[in-house]
Protein backbone atom coordinates (compact mmCIF):
# COMPACT_ATOMS: atom_id res chain seq x y z
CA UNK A 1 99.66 94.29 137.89
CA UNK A 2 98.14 90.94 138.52
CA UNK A 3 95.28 90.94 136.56
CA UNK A 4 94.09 91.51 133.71
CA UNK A 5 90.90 93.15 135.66
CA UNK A 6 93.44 95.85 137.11
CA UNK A 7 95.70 96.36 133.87
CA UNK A 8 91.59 97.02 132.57
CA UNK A 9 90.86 99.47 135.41
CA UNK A 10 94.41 101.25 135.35
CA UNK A 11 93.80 101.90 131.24
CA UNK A 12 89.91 102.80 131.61
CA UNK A 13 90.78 105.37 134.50
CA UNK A 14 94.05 106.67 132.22
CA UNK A 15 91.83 106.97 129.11
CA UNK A 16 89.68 109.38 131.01
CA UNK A 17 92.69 111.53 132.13
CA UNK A 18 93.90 112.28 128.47
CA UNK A 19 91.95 115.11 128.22
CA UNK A 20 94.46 117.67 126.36
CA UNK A 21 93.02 121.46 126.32
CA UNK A 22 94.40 123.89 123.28
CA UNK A 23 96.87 126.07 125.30
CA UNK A 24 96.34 129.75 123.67
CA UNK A 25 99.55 130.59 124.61
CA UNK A 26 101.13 127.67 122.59
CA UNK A 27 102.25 128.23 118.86
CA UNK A 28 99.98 126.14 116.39
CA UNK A 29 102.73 123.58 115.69
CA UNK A 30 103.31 123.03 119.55
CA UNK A 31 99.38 122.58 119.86
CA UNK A 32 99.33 120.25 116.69
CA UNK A 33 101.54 118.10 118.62
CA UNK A 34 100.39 117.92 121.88
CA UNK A 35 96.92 117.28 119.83
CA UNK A 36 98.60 114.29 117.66
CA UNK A 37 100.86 112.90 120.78
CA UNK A 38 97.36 112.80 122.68
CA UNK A 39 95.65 111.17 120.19
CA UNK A 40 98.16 108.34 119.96
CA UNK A 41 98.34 107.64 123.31
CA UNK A 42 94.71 107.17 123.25
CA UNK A 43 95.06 104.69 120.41
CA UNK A 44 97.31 103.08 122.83
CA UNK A 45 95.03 102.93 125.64
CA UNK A 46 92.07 101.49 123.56
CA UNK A 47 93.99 98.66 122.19
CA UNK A 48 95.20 97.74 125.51
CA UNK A 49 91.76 98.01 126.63
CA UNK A 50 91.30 95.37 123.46
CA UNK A 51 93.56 93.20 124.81
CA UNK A 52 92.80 92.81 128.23
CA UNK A 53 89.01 92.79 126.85
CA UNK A 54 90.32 89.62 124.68
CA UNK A 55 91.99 87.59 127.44
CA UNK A 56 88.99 88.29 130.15
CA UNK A 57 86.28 86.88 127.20
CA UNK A 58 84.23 89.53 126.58
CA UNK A 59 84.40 90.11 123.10
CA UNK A 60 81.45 92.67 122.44
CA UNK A 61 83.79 95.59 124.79
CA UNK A 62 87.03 94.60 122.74
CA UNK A 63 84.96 95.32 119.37
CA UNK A 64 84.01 98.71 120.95
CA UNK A 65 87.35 99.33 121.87
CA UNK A 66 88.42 98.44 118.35
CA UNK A 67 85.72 100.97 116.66
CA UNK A 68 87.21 103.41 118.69
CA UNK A 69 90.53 103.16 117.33
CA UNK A 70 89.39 102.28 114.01
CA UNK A 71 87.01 105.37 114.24
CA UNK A 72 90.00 107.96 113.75
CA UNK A 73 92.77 105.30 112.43
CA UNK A 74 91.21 102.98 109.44
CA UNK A 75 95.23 102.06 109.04
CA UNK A 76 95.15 100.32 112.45
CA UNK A 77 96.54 96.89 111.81
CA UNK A 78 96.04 95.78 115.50
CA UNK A 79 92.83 97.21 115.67
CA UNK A 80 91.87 95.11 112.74
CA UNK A 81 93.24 92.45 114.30
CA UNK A 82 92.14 92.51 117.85
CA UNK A 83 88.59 93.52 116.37
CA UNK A 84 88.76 90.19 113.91
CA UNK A 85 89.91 88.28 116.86
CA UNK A 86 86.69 89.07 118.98
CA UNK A 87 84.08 88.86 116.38
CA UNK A 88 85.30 85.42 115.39
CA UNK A 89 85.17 84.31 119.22
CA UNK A 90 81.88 85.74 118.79
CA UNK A 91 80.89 83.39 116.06
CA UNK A 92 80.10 86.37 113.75
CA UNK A 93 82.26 84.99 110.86
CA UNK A 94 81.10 87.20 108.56
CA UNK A 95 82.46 90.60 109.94
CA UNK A 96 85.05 88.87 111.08
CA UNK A 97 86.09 87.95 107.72
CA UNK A 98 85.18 91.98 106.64
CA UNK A 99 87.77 93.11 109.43
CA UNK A 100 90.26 90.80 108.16
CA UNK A 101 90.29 91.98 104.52
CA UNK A 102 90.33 95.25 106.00
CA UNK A 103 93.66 94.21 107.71
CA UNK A 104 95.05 92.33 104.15
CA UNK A 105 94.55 95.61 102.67
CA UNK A 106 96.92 97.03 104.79
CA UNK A 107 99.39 94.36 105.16
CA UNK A 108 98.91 91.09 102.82
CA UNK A 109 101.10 88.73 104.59
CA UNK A 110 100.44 89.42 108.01
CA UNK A 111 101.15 86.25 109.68
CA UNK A 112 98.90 86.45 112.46
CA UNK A 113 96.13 87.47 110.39
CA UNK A 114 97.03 84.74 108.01
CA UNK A 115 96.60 82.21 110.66
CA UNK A 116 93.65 83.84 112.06
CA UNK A 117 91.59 83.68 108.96
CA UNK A 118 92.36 79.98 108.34
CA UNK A 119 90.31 79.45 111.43
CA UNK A 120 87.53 81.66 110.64
């Protein structure tokens, strides 16, 4: 893709297509995994939708995108991250700074993070 508009727009309109229905005739493990392999591909989605949120400027979306993930995954280092990323752009140093320790308690030498908070 060229852009980081149409990388947007081709995740957005894939987001909405994961829409996985409970096949009855399925046993419970096969369901459990379609359920779980759904779910992670629309972690996927959302952080991409982060990203491409991050590198067009608008911040308040990639947060969204972030409470998304972070809504069903607190463990989500890049969701952390990304989230961290946008609310320091935003100037909001304070949850910044929450969504960072958030990360640290997850992974204490993150590098990127590391860096990240010396700015904020």
């Amino acid at each position: 893709l060229a852009t980081w508009d149409q990388a947007l727009l081709l995740s957005e309109r894939t987001k909405n297509f994961v829409k996985y229905k409970k096949d009855p005739d399925l046993e419970e493990d096969q369901g459990a995994s379609i359920t779980s392999e759904a779910s992670a591909l629309q972690c996927t989605l959302r952080l991409n939708c982060a990203a491409a949120f991050l590198r067009l400027k608008d911040y308040h979306q990639c947060v969204a995108s972030c409470d998304e993930v972070l809504a069903t995954d607190k463990t989500n280092v890049k969701g952390w991250y990304r989230k961290a990323q946008a609310l320091a752009a935003l100037g909001n140093r304070g949850d910044a700074v929450e969504a960072l320790d958030a990360l640290f308690a997850l992974e204490p030498d993150n590098a990127a993070a590391l860096q990240l908070a010396k700015q904020v």
